[in-house]
C-alpha atoms as a PDB file:
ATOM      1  CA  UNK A   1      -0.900 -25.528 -10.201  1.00  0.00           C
ATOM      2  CA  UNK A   2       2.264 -23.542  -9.592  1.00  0.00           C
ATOM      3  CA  UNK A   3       3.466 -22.487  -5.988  1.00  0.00           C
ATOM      4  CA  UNK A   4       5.390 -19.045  -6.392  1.00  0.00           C
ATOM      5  CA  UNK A   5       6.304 -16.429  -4.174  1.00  0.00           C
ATOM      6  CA  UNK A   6       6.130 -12.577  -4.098  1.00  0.00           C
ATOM      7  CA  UNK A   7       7.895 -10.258  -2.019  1.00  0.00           C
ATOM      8  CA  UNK A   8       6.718  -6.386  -2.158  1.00  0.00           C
ATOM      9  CA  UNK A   9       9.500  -4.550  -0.480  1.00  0.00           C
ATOM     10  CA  UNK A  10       8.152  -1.121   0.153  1.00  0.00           C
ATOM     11  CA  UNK A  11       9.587   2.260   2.350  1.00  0.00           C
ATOM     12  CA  UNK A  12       7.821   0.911   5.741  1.00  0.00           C
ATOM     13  CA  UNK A  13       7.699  -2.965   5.446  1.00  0.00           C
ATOM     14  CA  UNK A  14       8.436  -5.726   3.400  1.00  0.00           C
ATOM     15  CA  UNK A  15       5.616  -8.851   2.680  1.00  0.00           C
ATOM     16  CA  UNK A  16       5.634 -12.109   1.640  1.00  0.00           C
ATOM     17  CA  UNK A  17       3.180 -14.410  -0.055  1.00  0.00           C
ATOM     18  CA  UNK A  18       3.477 -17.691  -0.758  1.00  0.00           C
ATOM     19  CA  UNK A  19       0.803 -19.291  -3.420  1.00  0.00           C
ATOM     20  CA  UNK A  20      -0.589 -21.520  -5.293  1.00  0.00           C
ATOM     21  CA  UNK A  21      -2.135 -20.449  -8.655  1.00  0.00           C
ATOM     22  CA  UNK A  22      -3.804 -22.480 -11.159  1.00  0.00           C
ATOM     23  CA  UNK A  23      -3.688 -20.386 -14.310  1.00  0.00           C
ATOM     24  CA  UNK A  24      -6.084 -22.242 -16.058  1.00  0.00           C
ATOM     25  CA  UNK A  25      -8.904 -21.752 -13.416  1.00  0.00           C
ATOM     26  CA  UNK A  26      -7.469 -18.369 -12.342  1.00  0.00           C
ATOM     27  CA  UNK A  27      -7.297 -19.646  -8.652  1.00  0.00           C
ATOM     28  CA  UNK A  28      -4.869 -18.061  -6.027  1.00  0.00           C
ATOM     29  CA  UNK A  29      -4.773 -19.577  -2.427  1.00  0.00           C
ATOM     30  CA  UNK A  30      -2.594 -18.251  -0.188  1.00  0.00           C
ATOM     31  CA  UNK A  31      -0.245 -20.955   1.697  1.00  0.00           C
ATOM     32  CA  UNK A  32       1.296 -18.282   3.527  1.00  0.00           C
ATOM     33  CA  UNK A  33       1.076 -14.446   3.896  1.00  0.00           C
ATOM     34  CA  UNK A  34       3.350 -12.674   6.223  1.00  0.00           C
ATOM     35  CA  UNK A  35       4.818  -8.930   7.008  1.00  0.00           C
ATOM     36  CA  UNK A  36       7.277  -6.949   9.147  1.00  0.00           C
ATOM     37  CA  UNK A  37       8.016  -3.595   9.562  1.00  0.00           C
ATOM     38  CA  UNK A  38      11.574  -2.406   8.547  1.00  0.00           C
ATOM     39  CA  UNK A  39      11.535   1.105   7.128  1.00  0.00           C
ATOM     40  CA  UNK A  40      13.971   0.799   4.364  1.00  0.00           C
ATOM     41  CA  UNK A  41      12.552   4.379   3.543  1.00  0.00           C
ATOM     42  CA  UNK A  42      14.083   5.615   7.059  1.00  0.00           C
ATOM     43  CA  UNK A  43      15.321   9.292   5.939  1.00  0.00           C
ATOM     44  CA  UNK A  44      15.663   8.220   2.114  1.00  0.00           C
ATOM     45  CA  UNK A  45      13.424  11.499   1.632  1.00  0.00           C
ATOM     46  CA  UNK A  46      15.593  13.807   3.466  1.00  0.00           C
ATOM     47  CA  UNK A  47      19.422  11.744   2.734  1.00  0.00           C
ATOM     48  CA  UNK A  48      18.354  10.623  -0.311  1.00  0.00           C
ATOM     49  CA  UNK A  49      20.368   7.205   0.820  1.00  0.00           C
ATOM     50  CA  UNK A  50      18.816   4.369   2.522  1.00  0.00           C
ATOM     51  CA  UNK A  51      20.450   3.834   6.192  1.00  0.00           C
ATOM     52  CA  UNK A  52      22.722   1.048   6.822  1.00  0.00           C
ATOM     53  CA  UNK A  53      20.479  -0.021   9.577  1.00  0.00           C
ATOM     54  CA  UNK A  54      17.229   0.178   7.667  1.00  0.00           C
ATOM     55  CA  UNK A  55      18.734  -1.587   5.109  1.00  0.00           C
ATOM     56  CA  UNK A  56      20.495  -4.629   7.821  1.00  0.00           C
ATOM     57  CA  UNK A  57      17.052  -4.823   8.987  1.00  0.00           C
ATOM     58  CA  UNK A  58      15.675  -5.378   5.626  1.00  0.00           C
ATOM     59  CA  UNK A  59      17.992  -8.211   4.201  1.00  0.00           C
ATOM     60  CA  UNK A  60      17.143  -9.963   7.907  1.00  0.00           C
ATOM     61  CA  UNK A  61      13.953 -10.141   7.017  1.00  0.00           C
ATOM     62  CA  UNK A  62      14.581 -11.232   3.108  1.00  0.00           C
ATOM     63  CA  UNK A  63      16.956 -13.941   4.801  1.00  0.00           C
ATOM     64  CA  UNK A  64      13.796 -14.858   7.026  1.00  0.00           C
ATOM     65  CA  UNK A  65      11.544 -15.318   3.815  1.00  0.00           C
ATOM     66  CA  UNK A  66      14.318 -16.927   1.947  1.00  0.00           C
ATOM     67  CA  UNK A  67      14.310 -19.684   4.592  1.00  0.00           C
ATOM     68  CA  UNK A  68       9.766 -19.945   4.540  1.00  0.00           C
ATOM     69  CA  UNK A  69      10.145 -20.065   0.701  1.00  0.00           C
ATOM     70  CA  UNK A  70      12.602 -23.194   0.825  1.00  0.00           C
ATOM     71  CA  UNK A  71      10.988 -25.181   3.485  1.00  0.00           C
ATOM     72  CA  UNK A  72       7.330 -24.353   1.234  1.00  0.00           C
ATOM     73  CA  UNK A  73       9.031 -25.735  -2.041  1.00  0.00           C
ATOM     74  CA  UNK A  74       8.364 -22.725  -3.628  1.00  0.00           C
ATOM     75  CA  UNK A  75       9.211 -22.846  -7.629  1.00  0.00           C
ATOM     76  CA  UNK A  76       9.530 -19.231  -8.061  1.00  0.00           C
ATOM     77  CA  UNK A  77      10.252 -16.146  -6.754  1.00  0.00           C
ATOM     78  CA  UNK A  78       9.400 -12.525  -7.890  1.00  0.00           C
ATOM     79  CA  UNK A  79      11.154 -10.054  -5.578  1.00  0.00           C
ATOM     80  CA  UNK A  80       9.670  -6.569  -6.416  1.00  0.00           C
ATOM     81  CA  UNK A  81      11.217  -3.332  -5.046  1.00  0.00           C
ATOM     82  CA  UNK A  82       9.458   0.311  -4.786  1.00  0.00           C
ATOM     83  CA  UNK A  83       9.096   3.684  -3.599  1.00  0.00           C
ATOM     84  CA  UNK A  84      12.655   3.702  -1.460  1.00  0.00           C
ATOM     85  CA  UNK A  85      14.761   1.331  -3.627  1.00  0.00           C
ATOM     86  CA  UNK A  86      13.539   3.819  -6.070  1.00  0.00           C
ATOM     87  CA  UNK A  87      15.201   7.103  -4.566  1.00  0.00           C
ATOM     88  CA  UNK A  88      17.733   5.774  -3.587  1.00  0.00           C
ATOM     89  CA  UNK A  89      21.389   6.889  -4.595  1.00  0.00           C
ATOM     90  CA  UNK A  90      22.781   3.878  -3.341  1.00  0.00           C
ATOM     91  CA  UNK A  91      20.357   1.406  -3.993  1.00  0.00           C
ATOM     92  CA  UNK A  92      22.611  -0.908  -5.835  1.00  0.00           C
ATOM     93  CA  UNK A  93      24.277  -1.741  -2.158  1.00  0.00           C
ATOM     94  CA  UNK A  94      20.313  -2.836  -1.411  1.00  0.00           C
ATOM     95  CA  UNK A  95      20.034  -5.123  -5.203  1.00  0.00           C
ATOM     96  CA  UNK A  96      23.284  -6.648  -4.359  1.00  0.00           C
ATOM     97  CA  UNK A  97      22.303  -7.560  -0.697  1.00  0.00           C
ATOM     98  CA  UNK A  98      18.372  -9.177  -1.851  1.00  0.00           C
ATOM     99  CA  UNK A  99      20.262 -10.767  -4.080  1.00  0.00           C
ATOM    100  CA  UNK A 100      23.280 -12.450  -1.747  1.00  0.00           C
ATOM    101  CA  UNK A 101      20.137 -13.092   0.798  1.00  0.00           C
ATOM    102  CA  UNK A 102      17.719 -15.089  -1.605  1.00  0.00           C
ATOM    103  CA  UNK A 103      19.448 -15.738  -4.728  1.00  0.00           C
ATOM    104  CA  UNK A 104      16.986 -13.823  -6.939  1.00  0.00           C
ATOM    105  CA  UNK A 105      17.410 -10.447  -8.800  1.00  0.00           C
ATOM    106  CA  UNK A 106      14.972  -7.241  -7.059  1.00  0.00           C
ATOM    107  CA  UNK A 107      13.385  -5.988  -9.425  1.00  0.00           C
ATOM    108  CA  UNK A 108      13.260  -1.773  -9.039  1.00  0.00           C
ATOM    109  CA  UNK A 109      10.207  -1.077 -10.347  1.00  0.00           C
ATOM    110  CA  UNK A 110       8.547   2.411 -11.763  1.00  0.00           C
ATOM    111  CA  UNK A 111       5.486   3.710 -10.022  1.00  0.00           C
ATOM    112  CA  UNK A 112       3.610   3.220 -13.006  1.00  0.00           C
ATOM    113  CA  UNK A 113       4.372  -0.534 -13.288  1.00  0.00           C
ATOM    114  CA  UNK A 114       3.811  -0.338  -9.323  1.00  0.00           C
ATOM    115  CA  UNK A 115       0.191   0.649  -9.716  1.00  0.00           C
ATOM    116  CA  UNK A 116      -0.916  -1.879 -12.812  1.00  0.00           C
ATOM    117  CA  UNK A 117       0.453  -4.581 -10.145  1.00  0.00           C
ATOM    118  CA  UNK A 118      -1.568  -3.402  -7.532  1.00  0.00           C
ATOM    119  CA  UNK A 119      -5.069  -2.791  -9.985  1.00  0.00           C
ATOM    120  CA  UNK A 120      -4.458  -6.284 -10.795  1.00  0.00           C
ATOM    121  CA  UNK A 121      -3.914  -7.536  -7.371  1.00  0.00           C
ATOM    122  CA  UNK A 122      -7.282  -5.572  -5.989  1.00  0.00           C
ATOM    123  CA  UNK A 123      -9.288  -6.072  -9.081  1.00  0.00           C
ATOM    124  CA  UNK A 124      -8.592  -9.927  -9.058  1.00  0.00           C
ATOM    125  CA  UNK A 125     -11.315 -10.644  -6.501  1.00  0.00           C
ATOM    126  CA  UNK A 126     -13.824  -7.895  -7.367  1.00  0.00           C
ATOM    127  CA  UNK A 127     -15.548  -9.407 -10.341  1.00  0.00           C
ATOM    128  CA  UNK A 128     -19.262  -8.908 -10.311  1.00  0.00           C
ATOM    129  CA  UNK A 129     -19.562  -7.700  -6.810  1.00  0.00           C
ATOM    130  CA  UNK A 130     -19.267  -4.174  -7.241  1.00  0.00           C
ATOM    131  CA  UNK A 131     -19.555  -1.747 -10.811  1.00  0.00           C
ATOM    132  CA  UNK A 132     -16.697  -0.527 -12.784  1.00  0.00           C
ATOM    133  CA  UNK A 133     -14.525   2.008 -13.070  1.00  0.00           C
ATOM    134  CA  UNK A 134     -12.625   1.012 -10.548  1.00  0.00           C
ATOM    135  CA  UNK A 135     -10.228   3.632  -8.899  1.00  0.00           C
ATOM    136  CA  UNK A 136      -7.694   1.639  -7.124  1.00  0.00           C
ATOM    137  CA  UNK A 137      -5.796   3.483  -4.700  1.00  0.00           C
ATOM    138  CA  UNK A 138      -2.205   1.569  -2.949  1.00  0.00           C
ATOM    139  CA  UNK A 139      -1.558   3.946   0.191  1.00  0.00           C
ATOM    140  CA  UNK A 140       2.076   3.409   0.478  1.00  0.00           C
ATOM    141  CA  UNK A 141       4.987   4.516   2.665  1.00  0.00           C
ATOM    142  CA  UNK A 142       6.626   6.627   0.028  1.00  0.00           C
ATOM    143  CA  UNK A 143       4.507   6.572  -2.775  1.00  0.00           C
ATOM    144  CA  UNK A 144       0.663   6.030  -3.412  1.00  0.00           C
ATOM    145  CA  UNK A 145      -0.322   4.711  -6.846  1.00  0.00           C
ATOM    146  CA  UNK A 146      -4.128   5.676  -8.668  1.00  0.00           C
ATOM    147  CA  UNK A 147      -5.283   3.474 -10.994  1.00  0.00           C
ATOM    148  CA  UNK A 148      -8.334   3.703 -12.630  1.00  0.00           C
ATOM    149  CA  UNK A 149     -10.258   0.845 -14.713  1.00  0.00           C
ATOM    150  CA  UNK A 150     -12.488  -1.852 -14.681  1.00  0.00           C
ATOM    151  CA  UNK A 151     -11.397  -5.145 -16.928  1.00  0.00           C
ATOM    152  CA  UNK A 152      -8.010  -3.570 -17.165  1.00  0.00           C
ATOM    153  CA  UNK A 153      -6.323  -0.117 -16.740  1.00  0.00           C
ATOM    154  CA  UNK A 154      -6.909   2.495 -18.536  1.00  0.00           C
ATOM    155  CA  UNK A 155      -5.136   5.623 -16.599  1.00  0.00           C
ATOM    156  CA  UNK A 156      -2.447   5.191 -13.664  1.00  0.00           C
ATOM    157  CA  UNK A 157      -0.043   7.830 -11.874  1.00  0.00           C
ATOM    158  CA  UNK A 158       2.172   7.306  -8.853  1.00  0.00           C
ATOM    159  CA  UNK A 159       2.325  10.537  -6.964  1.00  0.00           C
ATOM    160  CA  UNK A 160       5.111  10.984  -4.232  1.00  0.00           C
ATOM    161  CA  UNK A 161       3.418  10.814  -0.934  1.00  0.00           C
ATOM    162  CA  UNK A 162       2.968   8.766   1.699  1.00  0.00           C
ATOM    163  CA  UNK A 163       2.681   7.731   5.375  1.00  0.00           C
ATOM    164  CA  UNK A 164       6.687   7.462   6.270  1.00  0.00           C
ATOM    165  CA  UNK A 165       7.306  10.724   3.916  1.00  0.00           C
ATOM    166  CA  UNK A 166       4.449  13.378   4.494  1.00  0.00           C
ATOM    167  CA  UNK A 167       5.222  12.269   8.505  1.00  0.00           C
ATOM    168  CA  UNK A 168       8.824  13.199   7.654  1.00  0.00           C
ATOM    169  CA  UNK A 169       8.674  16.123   6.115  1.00  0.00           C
ATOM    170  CA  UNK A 170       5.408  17.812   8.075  1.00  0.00           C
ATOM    171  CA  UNK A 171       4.135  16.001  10.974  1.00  0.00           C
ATOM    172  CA  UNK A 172       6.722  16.439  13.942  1.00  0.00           C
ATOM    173  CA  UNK A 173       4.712  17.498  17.044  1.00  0.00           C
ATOM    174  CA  UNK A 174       2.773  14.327  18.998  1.00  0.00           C
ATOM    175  CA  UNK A 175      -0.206  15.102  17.793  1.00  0.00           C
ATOM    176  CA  UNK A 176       0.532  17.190  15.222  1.00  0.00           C
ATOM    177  CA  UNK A 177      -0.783  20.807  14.798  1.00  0.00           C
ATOM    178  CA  UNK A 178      -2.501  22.140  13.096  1.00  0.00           C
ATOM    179  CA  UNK A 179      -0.027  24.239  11.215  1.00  0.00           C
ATOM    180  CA  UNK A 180       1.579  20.648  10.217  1.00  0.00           C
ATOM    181  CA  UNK A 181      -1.719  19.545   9.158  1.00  0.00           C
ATOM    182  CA  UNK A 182      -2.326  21.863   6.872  1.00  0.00           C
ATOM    183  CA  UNK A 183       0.963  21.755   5.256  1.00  0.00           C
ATOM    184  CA  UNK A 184       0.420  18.355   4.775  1.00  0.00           C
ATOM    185  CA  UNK A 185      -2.635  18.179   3.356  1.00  0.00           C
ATOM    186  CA  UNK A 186      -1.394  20.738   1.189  1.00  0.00           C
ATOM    187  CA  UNK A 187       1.457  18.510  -0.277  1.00  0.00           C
ATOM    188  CA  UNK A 188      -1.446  15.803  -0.827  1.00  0.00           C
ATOM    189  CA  UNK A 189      -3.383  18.367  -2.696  1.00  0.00           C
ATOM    190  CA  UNK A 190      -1.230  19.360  -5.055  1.00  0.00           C
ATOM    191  CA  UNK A 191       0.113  15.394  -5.764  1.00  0.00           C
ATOM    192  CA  UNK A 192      -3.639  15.135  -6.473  1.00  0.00           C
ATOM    193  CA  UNK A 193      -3.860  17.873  -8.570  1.00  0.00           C
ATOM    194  CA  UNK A 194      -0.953  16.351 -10.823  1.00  0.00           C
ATOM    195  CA  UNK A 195      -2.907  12.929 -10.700  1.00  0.00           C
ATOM    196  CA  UNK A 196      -6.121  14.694 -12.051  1.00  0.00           C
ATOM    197  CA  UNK A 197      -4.488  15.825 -14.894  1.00  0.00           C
ATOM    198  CA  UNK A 198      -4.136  11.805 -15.514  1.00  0.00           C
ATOM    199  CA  UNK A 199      -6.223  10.036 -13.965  1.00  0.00           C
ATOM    200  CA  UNK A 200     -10.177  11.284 -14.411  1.00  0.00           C
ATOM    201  CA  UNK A 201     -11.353  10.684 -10.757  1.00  0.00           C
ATOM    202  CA  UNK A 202     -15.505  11.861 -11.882  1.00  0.00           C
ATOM    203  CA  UNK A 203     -15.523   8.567 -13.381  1.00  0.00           C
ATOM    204  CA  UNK A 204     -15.259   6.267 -10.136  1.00  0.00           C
ATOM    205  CA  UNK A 205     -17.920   4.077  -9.871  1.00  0.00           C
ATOM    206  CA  UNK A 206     -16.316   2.037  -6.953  1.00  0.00           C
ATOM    207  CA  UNK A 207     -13.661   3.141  -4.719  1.00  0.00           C
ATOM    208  CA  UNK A 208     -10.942   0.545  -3.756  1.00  0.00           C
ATOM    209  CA  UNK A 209      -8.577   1.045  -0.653  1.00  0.00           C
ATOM    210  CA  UNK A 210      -5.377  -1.233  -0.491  1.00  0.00           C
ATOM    211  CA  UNK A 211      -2.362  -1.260   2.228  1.00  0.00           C
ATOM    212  CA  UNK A 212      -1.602  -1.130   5.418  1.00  0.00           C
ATOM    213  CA  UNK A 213      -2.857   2.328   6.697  1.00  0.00           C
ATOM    214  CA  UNK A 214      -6.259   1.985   4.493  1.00  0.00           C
ATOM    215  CA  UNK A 215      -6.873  -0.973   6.501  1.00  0.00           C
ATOM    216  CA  UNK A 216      -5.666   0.258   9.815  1.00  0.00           C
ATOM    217  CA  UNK A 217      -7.935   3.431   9.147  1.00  0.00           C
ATOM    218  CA  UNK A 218     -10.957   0.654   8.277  1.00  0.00           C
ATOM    219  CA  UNK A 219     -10.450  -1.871  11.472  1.00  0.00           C
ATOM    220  CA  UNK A 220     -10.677   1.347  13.340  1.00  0.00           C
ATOM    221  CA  UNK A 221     -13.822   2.274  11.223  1.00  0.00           C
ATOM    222  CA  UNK A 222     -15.126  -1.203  12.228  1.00  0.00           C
ATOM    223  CA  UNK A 223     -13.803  -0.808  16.065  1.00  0.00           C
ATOM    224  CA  UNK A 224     -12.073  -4.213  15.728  1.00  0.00           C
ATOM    225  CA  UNK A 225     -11.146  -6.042  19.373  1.00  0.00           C
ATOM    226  CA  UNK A 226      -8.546  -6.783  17.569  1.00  0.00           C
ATOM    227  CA  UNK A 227      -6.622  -6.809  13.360  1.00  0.00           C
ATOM    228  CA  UNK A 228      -9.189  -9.326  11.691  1.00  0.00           C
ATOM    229  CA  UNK A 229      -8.159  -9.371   7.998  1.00  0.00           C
ATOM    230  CA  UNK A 230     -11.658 -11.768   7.136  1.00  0.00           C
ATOM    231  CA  UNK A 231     -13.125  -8.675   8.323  1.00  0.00           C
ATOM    232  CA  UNK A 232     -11.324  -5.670   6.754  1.00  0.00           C
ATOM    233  CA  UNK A 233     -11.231  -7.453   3.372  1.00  0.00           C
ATOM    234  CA  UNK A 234     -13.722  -6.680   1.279  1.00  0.00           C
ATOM    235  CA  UNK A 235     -16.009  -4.046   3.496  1.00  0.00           C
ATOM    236  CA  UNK A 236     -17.533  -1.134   2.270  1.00  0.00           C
ATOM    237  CA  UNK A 237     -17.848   1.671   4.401  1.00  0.00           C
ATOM    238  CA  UNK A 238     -19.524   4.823   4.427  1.00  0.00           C
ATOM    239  CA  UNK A 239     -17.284   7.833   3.352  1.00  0.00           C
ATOM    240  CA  UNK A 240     -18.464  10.123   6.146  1.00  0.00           C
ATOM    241  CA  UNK A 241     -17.457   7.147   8.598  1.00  0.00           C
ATOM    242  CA  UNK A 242     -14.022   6.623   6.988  1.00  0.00           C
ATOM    243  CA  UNK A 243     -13.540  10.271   7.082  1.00  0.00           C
ATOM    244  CA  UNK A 244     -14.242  10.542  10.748  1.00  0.00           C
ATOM    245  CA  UNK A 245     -12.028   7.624  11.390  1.00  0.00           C
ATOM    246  CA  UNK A 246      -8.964   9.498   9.829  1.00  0.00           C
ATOM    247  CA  UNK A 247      -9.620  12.468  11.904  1.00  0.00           C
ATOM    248  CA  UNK A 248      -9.598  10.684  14.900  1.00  0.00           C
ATOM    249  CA  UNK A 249      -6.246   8.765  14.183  1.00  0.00           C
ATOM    250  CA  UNK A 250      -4.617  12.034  12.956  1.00  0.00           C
ATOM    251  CA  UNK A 251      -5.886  13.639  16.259  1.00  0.00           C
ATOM    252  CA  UNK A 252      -4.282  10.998  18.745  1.00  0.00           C
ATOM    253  CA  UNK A 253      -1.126  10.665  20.355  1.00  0.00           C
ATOM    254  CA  UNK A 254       1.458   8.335  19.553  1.00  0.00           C
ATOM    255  CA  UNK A 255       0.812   6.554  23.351  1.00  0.00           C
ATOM    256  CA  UNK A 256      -2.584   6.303  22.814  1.00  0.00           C
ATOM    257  CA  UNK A 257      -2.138   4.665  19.237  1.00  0.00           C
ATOM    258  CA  UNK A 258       0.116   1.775  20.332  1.00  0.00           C
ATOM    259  CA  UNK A 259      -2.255   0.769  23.140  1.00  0.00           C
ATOM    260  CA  UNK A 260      -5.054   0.729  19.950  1.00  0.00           C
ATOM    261  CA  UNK A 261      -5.549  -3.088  19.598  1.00  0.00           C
ATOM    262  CA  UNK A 262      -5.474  -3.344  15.912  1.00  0.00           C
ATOM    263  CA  UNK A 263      -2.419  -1.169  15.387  1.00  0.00           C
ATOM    264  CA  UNK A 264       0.970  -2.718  14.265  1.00  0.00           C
ATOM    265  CA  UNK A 265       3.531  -1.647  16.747  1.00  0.00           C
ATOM    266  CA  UNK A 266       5.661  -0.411  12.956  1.00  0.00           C
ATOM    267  CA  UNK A 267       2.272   1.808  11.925  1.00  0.00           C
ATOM    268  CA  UNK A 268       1.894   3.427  15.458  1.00  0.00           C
ATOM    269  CA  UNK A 269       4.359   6.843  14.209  1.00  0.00           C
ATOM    270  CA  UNK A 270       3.273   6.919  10.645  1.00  0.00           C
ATOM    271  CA  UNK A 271      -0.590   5.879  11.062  1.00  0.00           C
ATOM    272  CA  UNK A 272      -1.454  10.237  11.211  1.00  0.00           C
ATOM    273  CA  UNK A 273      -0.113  10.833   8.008  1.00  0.00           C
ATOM    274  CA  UNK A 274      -1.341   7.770   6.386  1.00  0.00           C
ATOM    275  CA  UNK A 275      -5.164   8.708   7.347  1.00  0.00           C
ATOM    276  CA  UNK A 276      -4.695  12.375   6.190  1.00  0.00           C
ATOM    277  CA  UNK A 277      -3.697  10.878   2.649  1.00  0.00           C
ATOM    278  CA  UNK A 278      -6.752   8.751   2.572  1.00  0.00           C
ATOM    279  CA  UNK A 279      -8.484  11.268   3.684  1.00  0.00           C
ATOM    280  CA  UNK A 280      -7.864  13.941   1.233  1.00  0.00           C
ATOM    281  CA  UNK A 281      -8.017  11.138  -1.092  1.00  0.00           C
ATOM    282  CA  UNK A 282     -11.735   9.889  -0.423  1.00  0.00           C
ATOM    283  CA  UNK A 283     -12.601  13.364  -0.123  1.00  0.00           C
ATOM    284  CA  UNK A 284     -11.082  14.365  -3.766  1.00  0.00           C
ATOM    285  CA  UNK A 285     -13.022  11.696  -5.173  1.00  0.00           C
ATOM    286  CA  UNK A 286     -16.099  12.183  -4.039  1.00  0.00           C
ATOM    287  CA  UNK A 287     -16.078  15.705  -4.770  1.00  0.00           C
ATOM    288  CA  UNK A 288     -14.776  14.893  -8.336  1.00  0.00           C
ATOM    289  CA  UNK A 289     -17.743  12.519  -8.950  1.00  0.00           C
ATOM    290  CA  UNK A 290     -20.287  14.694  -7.826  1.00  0.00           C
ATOM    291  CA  UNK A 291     -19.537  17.134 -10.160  1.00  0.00           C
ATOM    292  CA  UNK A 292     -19.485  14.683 -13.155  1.00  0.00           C
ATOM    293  CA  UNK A 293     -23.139  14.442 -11.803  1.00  0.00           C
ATOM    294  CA  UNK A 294     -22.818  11.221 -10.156  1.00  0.00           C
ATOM    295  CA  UNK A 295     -22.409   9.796  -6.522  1.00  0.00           C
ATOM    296  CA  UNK A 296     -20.000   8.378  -4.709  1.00  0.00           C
ATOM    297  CA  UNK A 297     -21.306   7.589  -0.626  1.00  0.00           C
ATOM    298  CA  UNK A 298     -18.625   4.220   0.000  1.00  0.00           C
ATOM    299  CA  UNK A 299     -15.301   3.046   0.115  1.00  0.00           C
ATOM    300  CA  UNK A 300     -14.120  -0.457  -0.368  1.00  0.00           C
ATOM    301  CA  UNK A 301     -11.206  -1.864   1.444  1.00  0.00           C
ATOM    302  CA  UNK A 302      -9.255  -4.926   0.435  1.00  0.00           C
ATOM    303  CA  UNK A 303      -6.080  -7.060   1.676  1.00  0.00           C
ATOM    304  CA  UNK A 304      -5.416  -8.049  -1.918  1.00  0.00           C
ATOM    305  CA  UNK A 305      -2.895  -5.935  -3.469  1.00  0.00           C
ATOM    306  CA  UNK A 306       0.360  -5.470  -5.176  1.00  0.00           C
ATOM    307  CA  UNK A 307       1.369  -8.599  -2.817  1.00  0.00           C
ATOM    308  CA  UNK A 308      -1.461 -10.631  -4.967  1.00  0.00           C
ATOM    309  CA  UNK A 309      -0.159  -9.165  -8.794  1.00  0.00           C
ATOM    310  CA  UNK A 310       3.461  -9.741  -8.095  1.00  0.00           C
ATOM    311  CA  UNK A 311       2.295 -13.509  -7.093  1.00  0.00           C
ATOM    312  CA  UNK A 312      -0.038 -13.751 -10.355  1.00  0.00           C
ATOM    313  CA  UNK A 313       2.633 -12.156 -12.591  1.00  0.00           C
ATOM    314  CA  UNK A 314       5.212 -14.654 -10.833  1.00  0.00           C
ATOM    315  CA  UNK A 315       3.011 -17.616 -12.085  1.00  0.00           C
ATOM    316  CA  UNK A 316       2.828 -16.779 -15.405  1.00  0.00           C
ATOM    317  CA  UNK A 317       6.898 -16.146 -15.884  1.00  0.00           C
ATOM    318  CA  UNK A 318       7.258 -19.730 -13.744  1.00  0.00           C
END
């Protein structure tokens, strides 16, 4: 039994997990799972630079998980970086600060490396209770990474969108119009496009949601009381319902989201454009199996992700 810790520092929030993982039994229970809402990605698509501020409030937070990971006797750490670090000009100002803050090296990763992490995060728990291929899908703040398989990967892509950056570049207005809709959507389109090219989406036999605004989009699906992760993980929803429940959170106003009882305060101005990506996502899929002569009518949502490969890959280094 090893106890290890992974930190996935993404473009809207940066998570913690503390574990322990027997290798031998291919166990992993958490001992503590935690997340906050910093934006590192704040204007990294428009400056190309990462803030000072976004990236104070990011090394807070690392200082915060520095402190959980001593007082857990954790025996190692695996610190991965993505979408924002990525872009950035200056992201070596953002290495050297992880690094001063909890004595470990970030590791920058590619969006390809990003996406075998998260298929083998999702994928973990899924044995025998749903069919293979996989298509995993990690619904990011910068980036979202496709990954299809079922035992392992077989085709992955990382395509450039995401809930801070589509709501950056298209979705000003509160709600957005329609005009900002559809040149949204069209910047999804043609990311997906790209990923087809890769990735061949006919084969899906079981759709697999990961990240924050998947499971946002699927407690309001479920009209949670309140953000229940028992529930979320693991349900399978109809498309048509998941579909309907992206409309609706696209439709509202920012006021009305924060008073929505699930919602994260940090999802409440990025939560439009992260159900327009799933969206156009489930919507791609499904059309893509159908015409491979197959069908496609749910969507599976988990909590385990990139968080849970990080942790697993942490393990085996330890």
């Amino acid at each position: 039994m090893r106890r290890v810790a992974a930190i996935d520092c993404g473009t809207n929030s940066i998570r913690l997990l503390v574990a322990d993982i027997d290798l031998a039994s291919g166990t992993l229970t958490d001992v503590d799972r935690r997340m906050e809402v910093v934006r590192l990605g704040q204007g990294v698509d428009r400056t190309g630079r990462i803030a000072p501020e976004a990236l104070e409030r990011t090394l807070d937070a690392t200082r915060r998980y520095a402190a959980a990971c001593t007082e857990l006797g954790v025996e190692h750490v695996r610190f991965v970086a993505t979408s924002a670090s990525r872009d950035a000009e200056n992201r070596q100002e953002f290495i050297d600060g992880v690094r001063a803050a909890i004595g470990v090296e970030p590791e920058v990763v590619g969006g390809q490396e990003e996406a075998l992490l998260s298929f083998r995060g999702a994928t973990g728990v899924l044995g025998g209770k749903h069919p293979g291929p996989f298509l995993v899908v990690d619904l990011g703040g910068g980036s979202t990474e496709i990954v299809l398989g079922t035992t392992s990967p077989v085709a992955a892509y990382s395509m450039d969108v995401g809930c801070v950056r589509i709501t950056e570049r298209h979705l000003h207005s509160d709600p957005p119009t329609a005009q900002e809709i559809a040149a949204a959507s069209a910047d999804v389109v043609a990311a997906l496009d790209a990923a087809g090219k890769v990735i061949p989406f006919g084969r899906t036999a079981t759709l697999v949601g990961l990240a924050g605004s998947v499971t946002t989009v699927t407690a309001h699906a479920l009209d949670l009381e309140r953000y229940d992760p028992a529930r979320i993980d693991g349900s399978v929803l109809p498309i048509d319902r998941v579909l309907a429940s992206c409309r609706t959170l696209l439709a509202m106003t920012r006021v009305r989201r924060a008073v929505v009882p699930f919602m994260h305060h940090g999802r409440v101005d990025v939560i439009g454009a992260g159900a327009l990506v799933w969206s156009d996502i489930v919507s791609r899929v499904r059309a893509e199996v159908g015409i491979a002569g197959g069908r496609l009518n749910t969507v599976v949502t988990s909590e385990h992700d990139i968080l849970d490969g990080i942790a697993w890959s942490a393990a085996e280094r330890s």
